[in-house]
PDB file of N, CA and C in Angstrom:
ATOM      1  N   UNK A   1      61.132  59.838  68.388  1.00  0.00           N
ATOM      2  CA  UNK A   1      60.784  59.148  67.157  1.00  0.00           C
ATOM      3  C   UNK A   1      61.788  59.526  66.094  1.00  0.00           C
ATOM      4  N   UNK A   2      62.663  58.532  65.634  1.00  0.00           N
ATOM      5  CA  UNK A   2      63.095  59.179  64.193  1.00  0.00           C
ATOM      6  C   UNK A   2      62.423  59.357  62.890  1.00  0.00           C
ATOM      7  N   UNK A   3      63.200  60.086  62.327  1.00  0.00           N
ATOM      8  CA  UNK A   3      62.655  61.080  60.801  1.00  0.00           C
ATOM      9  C   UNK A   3      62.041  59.674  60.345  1.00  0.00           C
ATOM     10  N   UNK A   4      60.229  59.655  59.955  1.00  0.00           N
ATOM     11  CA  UNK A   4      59.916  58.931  59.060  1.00  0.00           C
ATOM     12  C   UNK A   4      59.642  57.477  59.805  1.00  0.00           C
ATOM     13  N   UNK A   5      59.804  57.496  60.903  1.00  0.00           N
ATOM     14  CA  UNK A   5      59.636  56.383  61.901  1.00  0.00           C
ATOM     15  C   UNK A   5      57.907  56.303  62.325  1.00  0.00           C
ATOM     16  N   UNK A   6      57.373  55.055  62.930  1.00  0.00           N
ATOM     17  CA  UNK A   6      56.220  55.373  63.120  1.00  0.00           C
ATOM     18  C   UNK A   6      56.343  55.232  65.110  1.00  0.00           C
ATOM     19  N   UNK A   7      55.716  55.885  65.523  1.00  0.00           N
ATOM     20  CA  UNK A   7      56.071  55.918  67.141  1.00  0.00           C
ATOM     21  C   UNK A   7      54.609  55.064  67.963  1.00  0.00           C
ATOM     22  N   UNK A   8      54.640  53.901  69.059  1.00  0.00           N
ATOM     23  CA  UNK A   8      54.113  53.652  69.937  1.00  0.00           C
ATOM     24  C   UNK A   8      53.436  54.743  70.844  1.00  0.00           C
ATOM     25  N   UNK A   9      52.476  55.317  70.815  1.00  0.00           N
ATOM     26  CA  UNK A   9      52.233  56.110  71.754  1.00  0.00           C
ATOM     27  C   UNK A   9      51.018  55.768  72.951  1.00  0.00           C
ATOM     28  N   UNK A  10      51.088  55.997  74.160  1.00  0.00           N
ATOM     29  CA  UNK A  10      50.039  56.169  75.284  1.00  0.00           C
ATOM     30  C   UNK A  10      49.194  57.125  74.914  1.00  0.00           C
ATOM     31  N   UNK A  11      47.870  57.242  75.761  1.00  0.00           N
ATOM     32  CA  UNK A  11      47.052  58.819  75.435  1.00  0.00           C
ATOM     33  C   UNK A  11      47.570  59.535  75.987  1.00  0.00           C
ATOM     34  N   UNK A  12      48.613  59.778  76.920  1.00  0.00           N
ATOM     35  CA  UNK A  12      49.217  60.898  77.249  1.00  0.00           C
ATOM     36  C   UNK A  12      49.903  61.596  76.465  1.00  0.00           C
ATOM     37  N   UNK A  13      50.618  60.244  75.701  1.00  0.00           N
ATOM     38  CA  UNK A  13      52.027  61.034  74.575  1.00  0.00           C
ATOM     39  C   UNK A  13      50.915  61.977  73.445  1.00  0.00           C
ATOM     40  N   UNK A  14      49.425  60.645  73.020  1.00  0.00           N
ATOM     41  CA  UNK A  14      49.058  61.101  72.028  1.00  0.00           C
ATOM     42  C   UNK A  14      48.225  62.142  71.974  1.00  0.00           C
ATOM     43  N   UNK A  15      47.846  62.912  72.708  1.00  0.00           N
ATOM     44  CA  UNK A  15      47.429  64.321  73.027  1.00  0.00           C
ATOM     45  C   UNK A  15      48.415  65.004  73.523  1.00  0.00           C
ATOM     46  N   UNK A  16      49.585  64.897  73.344  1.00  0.00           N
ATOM     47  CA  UNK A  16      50.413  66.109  73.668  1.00  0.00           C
ATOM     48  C   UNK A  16      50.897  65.769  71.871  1.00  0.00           C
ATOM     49  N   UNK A  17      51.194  64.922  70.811  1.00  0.00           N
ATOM     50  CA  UNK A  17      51.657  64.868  69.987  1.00  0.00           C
ATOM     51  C   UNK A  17      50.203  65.517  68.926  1.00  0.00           C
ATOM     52  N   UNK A  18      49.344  64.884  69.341  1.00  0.00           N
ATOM     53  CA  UNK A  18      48.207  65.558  68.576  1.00  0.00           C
ATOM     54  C   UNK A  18      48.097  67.415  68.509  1.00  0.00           C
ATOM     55  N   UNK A  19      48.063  67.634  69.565  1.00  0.00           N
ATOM     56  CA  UNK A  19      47.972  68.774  69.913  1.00  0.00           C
ATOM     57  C   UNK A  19      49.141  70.040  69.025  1.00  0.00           C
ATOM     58  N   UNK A  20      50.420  69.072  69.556  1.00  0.00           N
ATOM     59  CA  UNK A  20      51.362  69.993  69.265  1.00  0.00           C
ATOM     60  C   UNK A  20      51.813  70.046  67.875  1.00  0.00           C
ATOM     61  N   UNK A  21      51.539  69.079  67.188  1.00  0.00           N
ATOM     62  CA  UNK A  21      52.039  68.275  65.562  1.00  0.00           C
ATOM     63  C   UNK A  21      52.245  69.620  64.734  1.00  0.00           C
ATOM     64  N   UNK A  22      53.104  70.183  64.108  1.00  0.00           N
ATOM     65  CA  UNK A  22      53.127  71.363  63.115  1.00  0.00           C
ATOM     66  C   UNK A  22      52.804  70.045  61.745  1.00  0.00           C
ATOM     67  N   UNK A  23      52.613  69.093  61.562  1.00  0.00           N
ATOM     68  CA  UNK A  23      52.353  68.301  60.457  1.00  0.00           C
ATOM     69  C   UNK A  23      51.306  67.302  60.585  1.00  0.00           C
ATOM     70  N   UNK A  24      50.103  66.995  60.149  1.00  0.00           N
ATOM     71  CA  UNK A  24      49.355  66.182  60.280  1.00  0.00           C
ATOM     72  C   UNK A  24      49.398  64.723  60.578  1.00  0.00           C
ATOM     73  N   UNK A  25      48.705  64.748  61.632  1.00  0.00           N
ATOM     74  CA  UNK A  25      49.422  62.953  62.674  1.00  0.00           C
ATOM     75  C   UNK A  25      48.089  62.084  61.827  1.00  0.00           C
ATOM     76  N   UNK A  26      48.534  60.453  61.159  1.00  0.00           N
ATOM     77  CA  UNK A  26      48.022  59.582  61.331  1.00  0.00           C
ATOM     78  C   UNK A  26      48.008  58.372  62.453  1.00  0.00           C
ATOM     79  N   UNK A  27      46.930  58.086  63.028  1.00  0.00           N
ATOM     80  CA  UNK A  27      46.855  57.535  64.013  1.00  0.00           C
ATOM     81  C   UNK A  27      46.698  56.359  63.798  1.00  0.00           C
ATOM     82  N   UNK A  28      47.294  54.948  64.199  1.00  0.00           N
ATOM     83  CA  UNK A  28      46.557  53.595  63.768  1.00  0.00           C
ATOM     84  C   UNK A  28      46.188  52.801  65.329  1.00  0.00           C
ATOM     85  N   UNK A  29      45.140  52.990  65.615  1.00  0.00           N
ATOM     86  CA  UNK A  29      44.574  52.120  66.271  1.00  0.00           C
ATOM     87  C   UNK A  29      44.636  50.637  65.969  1.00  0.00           C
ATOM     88  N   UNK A  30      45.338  50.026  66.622  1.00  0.00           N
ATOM     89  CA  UNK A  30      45.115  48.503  66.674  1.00  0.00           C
ATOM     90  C   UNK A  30      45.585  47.224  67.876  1.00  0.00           C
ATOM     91  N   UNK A  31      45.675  46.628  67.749  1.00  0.00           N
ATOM     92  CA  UNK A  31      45.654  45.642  68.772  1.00  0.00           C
ATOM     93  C   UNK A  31      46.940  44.333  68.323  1.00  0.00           C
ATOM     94  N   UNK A  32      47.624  43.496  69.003  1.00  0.00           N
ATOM     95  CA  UNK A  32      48.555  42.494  68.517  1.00  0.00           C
ATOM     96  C   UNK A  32      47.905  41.746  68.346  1.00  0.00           C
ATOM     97  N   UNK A  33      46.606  41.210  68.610  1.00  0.00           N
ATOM     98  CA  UNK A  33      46.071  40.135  68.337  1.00  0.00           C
ATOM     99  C   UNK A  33      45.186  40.223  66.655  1.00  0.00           C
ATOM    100  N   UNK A  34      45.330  41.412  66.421  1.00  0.00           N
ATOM    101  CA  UNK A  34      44.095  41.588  65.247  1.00  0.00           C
ATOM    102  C   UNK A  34      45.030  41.312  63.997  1.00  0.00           C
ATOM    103  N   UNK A  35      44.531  40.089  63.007  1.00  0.00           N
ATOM    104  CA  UNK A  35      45.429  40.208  61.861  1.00  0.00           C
ATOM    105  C   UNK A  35      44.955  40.897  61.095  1.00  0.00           C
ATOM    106  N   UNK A  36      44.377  41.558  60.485  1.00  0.00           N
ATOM    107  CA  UNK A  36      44.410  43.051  59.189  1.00  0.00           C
ATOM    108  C   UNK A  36      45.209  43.979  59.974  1.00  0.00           C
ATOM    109  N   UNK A  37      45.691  44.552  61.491  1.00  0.00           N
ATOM    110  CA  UNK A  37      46.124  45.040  62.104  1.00  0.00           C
ATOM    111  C   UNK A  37      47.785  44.840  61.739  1.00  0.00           C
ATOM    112  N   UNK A  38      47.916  43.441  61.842  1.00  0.00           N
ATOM    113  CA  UNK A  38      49.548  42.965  60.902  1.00  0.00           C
ATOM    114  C   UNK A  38      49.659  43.654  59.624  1.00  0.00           C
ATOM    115  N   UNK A  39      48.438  43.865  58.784  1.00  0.00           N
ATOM    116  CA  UNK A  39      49.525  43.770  57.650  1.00  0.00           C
ATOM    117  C   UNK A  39      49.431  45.699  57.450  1.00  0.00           C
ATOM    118  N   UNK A  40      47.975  46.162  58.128  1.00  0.00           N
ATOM    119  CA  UNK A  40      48.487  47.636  58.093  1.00  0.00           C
ATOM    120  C   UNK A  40      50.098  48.364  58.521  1.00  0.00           C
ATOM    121  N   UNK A  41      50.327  47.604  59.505  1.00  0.00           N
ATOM    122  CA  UNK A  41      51.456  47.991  60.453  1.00  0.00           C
ATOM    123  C   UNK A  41      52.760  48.619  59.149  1.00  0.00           C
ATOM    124  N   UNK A  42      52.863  47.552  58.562  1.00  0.00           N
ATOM    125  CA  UNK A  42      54.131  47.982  57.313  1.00  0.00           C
ATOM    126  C   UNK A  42      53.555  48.872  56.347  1.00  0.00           C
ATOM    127  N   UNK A  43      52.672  48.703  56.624  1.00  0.00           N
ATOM    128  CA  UNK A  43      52.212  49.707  54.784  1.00  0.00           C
ATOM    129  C   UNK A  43      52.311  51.756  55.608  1.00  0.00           C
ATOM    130  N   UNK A  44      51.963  51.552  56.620  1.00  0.00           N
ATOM    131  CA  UNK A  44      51.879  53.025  57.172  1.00  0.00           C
ATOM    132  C   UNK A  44      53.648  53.013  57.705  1.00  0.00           C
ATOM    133  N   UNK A  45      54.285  52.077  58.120  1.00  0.00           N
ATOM    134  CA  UNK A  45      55.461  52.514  58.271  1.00  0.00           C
ATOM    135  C   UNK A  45      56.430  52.795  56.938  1.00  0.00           C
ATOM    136  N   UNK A  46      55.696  52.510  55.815  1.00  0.00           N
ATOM    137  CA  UNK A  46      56.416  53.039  54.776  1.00  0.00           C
ATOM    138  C   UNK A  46      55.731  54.092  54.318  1.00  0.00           C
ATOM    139  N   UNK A  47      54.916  54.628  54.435  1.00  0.00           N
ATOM    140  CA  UNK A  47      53.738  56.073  54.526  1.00  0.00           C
ATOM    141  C   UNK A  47      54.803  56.836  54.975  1.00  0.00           C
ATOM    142  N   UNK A  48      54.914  56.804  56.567  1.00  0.00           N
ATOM    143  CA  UNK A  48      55.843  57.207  57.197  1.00  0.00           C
ATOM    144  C   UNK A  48      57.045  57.854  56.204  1.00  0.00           C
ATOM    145  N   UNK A  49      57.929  56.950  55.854  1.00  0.00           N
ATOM    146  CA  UNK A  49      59.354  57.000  55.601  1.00  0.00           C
ATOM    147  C   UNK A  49      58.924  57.568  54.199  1.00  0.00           C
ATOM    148  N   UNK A  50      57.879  57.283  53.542  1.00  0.00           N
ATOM    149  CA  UNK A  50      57.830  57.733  52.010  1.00  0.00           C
ATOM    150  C   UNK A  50      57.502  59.500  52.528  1.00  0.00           C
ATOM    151  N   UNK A  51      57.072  59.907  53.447  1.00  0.00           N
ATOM    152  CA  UNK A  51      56.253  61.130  53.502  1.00  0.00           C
ATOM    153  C   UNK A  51      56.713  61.612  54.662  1.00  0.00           C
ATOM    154  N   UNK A  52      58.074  61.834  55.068  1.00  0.00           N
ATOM    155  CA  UNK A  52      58.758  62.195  56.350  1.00  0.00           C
ATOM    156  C   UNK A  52      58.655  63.619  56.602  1.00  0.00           C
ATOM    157  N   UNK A  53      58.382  64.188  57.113  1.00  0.00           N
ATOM    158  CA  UNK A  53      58.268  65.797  57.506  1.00  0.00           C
ATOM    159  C   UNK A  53      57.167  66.617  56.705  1.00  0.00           C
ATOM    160  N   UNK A  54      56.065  65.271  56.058  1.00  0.00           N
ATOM    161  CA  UNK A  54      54.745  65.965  55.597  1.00  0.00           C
ATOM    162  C   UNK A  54      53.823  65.410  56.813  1.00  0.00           C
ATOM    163  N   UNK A  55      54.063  64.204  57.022  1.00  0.00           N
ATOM    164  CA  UNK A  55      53.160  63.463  58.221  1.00  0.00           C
ATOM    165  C   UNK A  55      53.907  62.850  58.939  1.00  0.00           C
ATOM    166  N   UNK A  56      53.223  63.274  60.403  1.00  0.00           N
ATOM    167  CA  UNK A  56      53.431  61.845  61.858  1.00  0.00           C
ATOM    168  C   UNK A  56      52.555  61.125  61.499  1.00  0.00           C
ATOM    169  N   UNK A  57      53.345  59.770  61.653  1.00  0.00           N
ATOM    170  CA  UNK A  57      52.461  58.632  61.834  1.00  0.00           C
ATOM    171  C   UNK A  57      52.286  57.977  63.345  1.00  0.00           C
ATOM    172  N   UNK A  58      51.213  57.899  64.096  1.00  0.00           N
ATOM    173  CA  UNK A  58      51.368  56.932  65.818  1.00  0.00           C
ATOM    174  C   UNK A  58      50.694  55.340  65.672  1.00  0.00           C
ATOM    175  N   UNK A  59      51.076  54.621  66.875  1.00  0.00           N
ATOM    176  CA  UNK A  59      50.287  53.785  66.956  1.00  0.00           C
ATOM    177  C   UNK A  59      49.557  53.458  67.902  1.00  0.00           C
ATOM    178  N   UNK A  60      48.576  53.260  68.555  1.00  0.00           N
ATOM    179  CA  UNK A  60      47.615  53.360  69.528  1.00  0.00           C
ATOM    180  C   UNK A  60      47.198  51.743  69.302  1.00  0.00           C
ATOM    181  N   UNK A  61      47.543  51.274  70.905  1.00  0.00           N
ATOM    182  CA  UNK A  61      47.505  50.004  71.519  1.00  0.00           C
ATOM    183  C   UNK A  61      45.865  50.291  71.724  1.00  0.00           C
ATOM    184  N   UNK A  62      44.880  49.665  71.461  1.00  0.00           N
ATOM    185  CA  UNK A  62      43.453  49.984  71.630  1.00  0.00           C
ATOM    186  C   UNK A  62      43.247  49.013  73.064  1.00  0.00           C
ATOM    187  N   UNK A  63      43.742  48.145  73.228  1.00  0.00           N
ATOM    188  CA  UNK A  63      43.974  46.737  74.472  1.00  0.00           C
ATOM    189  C   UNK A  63      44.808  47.594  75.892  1.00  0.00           C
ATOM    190  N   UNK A  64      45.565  48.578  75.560  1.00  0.00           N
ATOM    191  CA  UNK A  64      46.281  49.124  76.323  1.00  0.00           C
ATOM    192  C   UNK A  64      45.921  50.523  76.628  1.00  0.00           C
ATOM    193  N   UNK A  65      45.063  51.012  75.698  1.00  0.00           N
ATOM    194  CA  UNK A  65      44.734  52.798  75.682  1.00  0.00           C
ATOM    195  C   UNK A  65      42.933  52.406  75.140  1.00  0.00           C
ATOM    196  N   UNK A  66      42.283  52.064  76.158  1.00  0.00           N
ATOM    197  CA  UNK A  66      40.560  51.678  76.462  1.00  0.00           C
ATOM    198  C   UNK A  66      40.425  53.150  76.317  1.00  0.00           C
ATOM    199  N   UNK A  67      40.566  53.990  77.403  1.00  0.00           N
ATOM    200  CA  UNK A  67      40.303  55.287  77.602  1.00  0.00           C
ATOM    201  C   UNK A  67      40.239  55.948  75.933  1.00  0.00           C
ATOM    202  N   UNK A  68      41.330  55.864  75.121  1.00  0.00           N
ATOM    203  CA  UNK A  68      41.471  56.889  74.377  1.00  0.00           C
ATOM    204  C   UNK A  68      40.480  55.808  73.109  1.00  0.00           C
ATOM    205  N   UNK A  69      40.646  54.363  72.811  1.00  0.00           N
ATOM    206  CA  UNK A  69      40.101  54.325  72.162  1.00  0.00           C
ATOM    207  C   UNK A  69      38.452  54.334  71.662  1.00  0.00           C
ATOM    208  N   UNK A  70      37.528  54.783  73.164  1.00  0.00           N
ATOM    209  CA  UNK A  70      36.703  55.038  73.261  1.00  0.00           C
ATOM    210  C   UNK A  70      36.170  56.257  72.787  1.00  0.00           C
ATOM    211  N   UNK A  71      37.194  57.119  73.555  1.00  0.00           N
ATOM    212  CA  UNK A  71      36.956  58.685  73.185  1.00  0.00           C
ATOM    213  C   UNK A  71      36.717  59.332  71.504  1.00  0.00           C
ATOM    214  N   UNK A  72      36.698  57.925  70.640  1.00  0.00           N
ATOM    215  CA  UNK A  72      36.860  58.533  69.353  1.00  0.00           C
ATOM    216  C   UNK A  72      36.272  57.448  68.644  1.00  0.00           C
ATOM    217  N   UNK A  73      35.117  56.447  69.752  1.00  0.00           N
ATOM    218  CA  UNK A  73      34.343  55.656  68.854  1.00  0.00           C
ATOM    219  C   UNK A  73      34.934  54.236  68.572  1.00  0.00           C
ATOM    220  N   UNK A  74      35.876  53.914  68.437  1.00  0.00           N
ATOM    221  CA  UNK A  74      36.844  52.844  67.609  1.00  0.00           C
ATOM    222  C   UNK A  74      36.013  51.722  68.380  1.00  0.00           C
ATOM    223  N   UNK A  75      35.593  50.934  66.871  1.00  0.00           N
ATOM    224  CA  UNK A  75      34.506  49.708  67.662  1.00  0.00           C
ATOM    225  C   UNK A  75      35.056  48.583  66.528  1.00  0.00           C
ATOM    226  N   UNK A  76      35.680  48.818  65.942  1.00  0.00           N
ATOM    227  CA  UNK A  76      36.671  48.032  64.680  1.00  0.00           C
ATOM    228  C   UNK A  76      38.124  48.525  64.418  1.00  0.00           C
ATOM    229  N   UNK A  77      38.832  47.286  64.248  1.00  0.00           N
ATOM    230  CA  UNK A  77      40.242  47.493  64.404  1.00  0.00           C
ATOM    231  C   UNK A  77      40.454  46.780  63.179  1.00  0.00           C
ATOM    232  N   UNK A  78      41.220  47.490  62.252  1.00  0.00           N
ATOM    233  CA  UNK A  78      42.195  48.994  62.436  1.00  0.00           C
ATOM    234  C   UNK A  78      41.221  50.045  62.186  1.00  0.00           C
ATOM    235  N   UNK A  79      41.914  50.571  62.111  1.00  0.00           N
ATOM    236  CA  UNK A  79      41.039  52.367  62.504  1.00  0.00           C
ATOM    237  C   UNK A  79      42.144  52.745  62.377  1.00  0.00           C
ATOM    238  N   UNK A  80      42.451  54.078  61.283  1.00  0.00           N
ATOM    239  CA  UNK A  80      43.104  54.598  60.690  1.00  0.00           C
ATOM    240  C   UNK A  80      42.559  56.188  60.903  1.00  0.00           C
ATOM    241  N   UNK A  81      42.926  57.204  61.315  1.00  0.00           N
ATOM    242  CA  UNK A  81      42.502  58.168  61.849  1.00  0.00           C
ATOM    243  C   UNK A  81      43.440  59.410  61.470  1.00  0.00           C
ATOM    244  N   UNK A  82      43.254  60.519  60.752  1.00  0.00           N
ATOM    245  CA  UNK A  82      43.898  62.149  60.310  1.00  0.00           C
ATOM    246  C   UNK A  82      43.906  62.512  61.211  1.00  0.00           C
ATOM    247  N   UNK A  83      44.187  63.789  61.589  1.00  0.00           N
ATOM    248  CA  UNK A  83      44.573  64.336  62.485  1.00  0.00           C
ATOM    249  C   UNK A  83      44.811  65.835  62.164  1.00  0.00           C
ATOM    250  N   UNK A  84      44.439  66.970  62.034  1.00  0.00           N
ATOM    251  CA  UNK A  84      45.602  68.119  61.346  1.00  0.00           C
ATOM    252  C   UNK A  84      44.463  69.317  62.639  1.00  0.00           C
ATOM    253  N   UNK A  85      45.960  70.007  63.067  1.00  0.00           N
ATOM    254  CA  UNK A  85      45.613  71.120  63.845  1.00  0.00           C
ATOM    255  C   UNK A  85      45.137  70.582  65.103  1.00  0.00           C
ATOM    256  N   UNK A  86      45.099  69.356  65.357  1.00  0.00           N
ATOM    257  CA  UNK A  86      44.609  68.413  67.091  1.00  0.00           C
ATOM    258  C   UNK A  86      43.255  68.457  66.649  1.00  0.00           C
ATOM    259  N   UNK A  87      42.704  68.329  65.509  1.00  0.00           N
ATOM    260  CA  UNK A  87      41.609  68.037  65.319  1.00  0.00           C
ATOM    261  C   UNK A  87      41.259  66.676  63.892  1.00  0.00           C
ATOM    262  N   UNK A  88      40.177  65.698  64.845  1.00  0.00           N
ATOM    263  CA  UNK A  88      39.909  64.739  63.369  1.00  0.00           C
ATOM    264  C   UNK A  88      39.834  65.379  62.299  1.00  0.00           C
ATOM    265  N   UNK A  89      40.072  64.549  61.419  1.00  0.00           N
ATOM    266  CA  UNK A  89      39.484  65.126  59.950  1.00  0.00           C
ATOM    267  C   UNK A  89      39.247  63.717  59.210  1.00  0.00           C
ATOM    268  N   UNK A  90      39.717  62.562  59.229  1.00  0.00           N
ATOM    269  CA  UNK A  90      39.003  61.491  58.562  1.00  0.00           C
ATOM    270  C   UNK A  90      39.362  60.714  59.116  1.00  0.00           C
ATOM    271  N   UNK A  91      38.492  59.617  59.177  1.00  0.00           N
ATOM    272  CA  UNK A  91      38.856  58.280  59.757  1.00  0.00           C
ATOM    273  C   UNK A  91      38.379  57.330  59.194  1.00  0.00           C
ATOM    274  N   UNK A  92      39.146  56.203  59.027  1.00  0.00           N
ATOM    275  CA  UNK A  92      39.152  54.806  57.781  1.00  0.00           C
ATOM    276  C   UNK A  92      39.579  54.115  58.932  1.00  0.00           C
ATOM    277  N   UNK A  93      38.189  52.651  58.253  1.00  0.00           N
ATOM    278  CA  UNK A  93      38.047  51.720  59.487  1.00  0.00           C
ATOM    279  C   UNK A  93      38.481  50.505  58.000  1.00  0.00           C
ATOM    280  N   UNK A  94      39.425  49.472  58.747  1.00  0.00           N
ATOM    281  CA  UNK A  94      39.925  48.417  57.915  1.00  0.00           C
ATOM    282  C   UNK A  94      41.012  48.614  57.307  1.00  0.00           C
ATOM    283  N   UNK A  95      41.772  47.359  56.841  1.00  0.00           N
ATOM    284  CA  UNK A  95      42.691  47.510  56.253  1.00  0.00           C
ATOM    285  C   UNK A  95      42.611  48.088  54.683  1.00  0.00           C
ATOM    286  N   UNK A  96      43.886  48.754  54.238  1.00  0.00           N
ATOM    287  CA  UNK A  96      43.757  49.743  53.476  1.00  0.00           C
ATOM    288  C   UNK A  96      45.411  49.448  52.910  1.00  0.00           C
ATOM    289  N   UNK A  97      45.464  50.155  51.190  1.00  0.00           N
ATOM    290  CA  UNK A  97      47.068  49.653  50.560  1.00  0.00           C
ATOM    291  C   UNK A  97      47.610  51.134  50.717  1.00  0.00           C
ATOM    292  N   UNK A  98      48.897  51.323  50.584  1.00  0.00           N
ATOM    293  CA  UNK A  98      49.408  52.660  50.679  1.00  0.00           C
ATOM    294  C   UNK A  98      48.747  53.972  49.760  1.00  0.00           C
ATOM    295  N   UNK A  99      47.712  53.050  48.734  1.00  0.00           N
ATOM    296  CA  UNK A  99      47.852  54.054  47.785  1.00  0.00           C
ATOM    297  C   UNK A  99      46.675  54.440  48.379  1.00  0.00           C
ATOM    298  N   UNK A 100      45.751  54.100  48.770  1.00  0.00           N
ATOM    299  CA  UNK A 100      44.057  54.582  49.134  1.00  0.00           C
ATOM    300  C   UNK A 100      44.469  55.034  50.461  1.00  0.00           C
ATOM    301  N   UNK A 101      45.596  55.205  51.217  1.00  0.00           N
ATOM    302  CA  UNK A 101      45.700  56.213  52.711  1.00  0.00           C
ATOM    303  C   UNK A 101      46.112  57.126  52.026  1.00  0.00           C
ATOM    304  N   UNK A 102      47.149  57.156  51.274  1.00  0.00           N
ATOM    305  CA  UNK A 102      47.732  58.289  50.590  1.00  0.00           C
ATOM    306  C   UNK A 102      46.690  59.730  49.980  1.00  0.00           C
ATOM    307  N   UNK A 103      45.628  58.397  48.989  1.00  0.00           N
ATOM    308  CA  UNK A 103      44.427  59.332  48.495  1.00  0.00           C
ATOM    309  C   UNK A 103      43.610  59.978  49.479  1.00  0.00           C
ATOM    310  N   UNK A 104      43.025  59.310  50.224  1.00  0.00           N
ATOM    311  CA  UNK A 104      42.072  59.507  51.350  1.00  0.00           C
ATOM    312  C   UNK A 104      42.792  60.704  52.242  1.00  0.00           C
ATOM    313  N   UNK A 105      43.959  60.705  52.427  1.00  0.00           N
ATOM    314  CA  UNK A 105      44.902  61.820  53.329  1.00  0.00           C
ATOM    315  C   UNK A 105      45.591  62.660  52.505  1.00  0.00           C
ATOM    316  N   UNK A 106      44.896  63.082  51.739  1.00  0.00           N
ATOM    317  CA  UNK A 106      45.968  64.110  50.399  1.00  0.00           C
ATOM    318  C   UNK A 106      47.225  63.863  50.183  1.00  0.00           C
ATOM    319  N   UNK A 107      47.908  62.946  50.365  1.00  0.00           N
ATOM    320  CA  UNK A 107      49.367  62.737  50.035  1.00  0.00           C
ATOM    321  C   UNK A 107      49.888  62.455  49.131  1.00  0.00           C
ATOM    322  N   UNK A 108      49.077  61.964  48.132  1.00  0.00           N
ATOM    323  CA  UNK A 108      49.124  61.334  46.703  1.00  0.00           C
ATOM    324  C   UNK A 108      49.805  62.141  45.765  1.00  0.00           C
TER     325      UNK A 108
END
């Protein structure tokens, strides 16, 4: 992944990235077919790039990763999910503007 990039991940990648993260991973669950799913996509890839080496950002195919998106409930897409230490800490269901992930994830 480059600096500030947001990365595609499998549940394999994303429990070894969860796990290992020295910086708190946001997770976006979503799907290609879901439009609020479109317009999150840019607003966290500029999260990303605005907040590079404070947070990972992933993205989790929910159509492609059943397994993982079960394991954590996701029954609405997007699903926006913290992460710090390989453990949840908040999760925001729906689309959302940079400034209310920012608030909601201390980044502000």
């Amino acid at each position: 992944m480059s600096a500030g990039g947001v990365q595609e991940v499998n549940a394999q990648e994303f429990d070894r990235i969860i796990s290992t993260s020295t910086v708190p991973v946001v997770a976006d669950f979503w799907a290609p077919w879901c439009g609020p799913c479109r317009m999150v996509g840019p607003v966290l890839e500029k999260l990303a790039s605005d907040h590079a080496g404070k947070v990972s950002v992933v993205k989790v195919n929910v159509d492609q990763n059943q397994e993982l998106a079960a394991r954590y409930g996701i029954m609405s897409i997007p699903t926006v999910i913290l992460f710090s230490g390989g453990r949840l800490v908040k999760q925001l269901i729906g689309a959302r503007g940079q400034e209310d992930y920012e608030a909601e994830f201390g980044l502000a």
